[in-house]
C-alpha atoms as a PDB file:
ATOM      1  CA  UNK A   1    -110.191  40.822 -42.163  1.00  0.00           C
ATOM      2  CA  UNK A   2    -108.897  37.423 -42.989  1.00  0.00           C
ATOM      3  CA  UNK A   3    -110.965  34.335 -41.616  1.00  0.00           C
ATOM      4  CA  UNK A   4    -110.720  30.767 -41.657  1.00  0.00           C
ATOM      5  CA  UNK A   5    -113.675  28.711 -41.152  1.00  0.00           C
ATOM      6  CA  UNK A   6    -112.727  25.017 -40.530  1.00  0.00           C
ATOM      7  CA  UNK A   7    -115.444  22.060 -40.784  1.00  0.00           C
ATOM      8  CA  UNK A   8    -115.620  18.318 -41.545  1.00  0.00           C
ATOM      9  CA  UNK A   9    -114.268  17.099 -38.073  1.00  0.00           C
ATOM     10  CA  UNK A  10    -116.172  14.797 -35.759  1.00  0.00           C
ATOM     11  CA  UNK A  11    -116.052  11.100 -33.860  1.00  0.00           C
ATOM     12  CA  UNK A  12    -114.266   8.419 -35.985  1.00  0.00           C
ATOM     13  CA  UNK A  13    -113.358   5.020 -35.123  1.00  0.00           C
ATOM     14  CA  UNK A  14    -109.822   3.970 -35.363  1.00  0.00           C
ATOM     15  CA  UNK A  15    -108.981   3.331 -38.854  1.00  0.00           C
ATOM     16  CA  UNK A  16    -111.786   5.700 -40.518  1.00  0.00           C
ATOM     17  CA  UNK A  17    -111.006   8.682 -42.607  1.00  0.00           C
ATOM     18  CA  UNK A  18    -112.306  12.030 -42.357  1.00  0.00           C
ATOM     19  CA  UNK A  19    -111.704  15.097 -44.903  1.00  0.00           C
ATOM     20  CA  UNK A  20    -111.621  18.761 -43.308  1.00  0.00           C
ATOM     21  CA  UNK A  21    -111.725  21.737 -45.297  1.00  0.00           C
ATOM     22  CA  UNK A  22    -111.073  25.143 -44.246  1.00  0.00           C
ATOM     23  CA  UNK A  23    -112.667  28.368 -46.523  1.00  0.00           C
ATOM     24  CA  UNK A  24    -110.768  31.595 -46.375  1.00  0.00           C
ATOM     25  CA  UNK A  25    -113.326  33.993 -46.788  1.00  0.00           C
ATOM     26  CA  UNK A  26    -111.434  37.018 -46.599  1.00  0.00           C
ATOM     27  CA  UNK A  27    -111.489  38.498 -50.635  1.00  0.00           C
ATOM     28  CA  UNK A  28    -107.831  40.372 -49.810  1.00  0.00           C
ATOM     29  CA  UNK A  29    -106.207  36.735 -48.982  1.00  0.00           C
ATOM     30  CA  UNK A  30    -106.122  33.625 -51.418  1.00  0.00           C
ATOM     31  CA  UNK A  31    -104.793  30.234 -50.455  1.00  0.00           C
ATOM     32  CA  UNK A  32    -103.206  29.889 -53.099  1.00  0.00           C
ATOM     33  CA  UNK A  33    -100.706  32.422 -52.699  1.00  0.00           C
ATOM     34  CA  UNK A  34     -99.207  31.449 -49.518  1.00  0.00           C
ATOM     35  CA  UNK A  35     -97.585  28.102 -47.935  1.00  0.00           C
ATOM     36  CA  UNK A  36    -100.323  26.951 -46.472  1.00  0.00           C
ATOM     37  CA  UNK A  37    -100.720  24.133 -43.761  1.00  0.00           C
ATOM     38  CA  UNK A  38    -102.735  22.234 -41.327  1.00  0.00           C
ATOM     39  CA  UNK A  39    -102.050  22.182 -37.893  1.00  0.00           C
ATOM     40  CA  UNK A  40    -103.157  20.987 -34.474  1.00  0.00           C
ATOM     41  CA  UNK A  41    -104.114  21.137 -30.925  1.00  0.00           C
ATOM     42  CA  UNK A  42    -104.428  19.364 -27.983  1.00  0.00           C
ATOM     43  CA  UNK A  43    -105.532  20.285 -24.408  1.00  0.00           C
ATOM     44  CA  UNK A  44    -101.954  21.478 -22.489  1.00  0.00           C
ATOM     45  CA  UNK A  45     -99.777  21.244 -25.755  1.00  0.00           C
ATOM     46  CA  UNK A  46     -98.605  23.309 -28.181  1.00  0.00           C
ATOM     47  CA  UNK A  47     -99.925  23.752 -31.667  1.00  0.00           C
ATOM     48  CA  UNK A  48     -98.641  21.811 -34.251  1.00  0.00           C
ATOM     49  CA  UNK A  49     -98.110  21.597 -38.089  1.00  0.00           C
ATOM     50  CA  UNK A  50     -99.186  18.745 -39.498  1.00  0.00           C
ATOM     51  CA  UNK A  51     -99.019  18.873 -43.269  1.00  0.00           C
ATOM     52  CA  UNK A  52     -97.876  21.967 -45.581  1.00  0.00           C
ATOM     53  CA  UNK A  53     -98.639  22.424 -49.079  1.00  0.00           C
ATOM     54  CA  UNK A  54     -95.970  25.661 -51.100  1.00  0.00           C
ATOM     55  CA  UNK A  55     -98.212  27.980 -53.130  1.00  0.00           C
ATOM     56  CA  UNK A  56     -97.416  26.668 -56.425  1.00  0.00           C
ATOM     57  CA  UNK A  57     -98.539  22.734 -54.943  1.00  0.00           C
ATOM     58  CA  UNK A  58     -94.793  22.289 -56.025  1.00  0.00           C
ATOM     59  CA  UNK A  59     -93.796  20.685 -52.286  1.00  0.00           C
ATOM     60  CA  UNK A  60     -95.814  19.445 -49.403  1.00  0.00           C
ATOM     61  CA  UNK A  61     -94.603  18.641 -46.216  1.00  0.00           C
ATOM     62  CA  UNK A  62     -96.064  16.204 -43.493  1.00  0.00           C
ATOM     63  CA  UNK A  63     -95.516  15.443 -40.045  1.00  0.00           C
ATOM     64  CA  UNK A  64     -93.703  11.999 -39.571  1.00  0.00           C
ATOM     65  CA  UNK A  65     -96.607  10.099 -37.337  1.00  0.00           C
ATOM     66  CA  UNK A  66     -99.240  11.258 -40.357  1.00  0.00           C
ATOM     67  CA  UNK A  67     -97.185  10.518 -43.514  1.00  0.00           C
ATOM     68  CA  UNK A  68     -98.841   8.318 -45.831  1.00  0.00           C
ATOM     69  CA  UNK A  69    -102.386   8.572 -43.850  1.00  0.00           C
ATOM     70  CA  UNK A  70    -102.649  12.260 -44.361  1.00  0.00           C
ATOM     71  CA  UNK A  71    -102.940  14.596 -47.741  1.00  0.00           C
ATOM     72  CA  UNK A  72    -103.125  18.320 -47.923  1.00  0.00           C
ATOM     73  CA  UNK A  73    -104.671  19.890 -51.277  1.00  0.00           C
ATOM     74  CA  UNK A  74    -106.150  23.119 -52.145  1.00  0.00           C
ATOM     75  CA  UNK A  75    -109.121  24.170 -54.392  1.00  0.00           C
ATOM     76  CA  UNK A  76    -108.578  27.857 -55.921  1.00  0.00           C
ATOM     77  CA  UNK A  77    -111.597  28.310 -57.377  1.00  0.00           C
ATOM     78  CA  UNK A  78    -112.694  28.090 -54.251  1.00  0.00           C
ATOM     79  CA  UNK A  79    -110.216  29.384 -51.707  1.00  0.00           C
ATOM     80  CA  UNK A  80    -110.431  26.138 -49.958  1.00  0.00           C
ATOM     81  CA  UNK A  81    -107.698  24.212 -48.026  1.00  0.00           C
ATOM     82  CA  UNK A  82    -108.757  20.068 -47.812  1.00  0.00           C
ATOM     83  CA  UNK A  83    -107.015  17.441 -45.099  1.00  0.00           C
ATOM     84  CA  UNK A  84    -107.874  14.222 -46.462  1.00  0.00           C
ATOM     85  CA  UNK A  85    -107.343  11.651 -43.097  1.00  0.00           C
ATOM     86  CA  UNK A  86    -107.148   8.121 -43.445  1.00  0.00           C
ATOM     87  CA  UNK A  87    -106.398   5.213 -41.244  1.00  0.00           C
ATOM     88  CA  UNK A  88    -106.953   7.480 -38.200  1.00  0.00           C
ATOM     89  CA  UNK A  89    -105.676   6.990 -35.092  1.00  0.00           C
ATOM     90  CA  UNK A  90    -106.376   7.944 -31.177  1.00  0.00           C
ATOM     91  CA  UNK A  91    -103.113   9.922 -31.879  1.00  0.00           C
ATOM     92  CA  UNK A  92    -104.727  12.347 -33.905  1.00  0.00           C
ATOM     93  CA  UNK A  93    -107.567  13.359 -31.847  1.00  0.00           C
ATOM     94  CA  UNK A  94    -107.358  17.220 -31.806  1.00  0.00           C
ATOM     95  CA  UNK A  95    -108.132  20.425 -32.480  1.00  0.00           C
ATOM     96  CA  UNK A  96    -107.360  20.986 -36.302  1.00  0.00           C
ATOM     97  CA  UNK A  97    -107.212  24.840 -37.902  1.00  0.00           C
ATOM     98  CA  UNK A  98    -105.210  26.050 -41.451  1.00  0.00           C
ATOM     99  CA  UNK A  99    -103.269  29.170 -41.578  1.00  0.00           C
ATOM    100  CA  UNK A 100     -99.836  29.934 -43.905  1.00  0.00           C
ATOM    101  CA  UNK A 101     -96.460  28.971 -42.915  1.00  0.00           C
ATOM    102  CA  UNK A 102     -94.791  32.090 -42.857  1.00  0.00           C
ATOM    103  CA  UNK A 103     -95.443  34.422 -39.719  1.00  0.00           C
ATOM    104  CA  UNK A 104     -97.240  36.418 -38.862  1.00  0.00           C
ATOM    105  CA  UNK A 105    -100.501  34.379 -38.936  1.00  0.00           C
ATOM    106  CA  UNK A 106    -103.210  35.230 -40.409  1.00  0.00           C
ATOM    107  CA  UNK A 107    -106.019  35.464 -37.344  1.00  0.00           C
ATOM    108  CA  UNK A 108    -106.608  31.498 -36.436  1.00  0.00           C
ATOM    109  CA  UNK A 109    -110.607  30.213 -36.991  1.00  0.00           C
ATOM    110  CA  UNK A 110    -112.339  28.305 -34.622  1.00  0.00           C
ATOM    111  CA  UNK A 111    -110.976  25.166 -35.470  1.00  0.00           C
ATOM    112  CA  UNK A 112    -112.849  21.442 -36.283  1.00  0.00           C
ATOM    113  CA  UNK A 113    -112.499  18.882 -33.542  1.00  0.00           C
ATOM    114  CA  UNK A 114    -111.476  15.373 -34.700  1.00  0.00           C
ATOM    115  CA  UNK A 115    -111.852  12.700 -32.022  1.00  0.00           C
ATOM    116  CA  UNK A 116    -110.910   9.159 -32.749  1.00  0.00           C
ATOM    117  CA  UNK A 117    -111.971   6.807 -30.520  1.00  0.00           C
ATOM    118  CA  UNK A 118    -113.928   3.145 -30.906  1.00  0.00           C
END
């Protein structure tokens, strides 16, 4: 059984930085073999994907409002998934989990709130 365990969110004033990680401790799934990506939640709204990293770290992807504040990386050795968040905003207060691109998804963790407020 695949799981995700997110950690590393928490209060941050506007213009901190925070960095989530998210450990896959599943032995039958590695993050390194997928598309991987961050994504988020808030209450009434849909989930969505805020920065994607291809399995070979060839190509990320980011969502426009986080570009240049956000970076997605991924320790093998590990089986880690990282969010490095700068220069937050209220914006991003949310709900944040990993999971691959592709569906179907593996089960979804419990996810790390991030709240940004002053």
């Amino acid at each position: 059984q695949v799981q995700f365990v997110e950690s590393g969110g928490g209060l941050v004033q506007p213009g901190g930085s925070l960095r989530l990680s998210c450990v896959c401790v599943a032995s039958e799934f590695t993050v390194s073999d997928y598309t991987m990506a961050w994504y988020r939640q808030t209450p009434g709204k849909e989930r969505e994907l805020v920065a994607g990293l291809t399995n070979n770290n060839a190509q990320s992807y980011y969502l426009a409002s986080v570009k240049g504040r956000f970076t997605i990386s991924r320790d093998q050795a590990v089986n880690t998934m990282y969010l490095q968040m700068d220069s937050l905003k209220a914006d991003d207060t949310a709900v944040y989990y990993c999971n691959r691109v592709a569906t179907p998804f593996a089960p979804w963790g419990q996810g790390t709130q991030v709240t940004v407020s002053s």
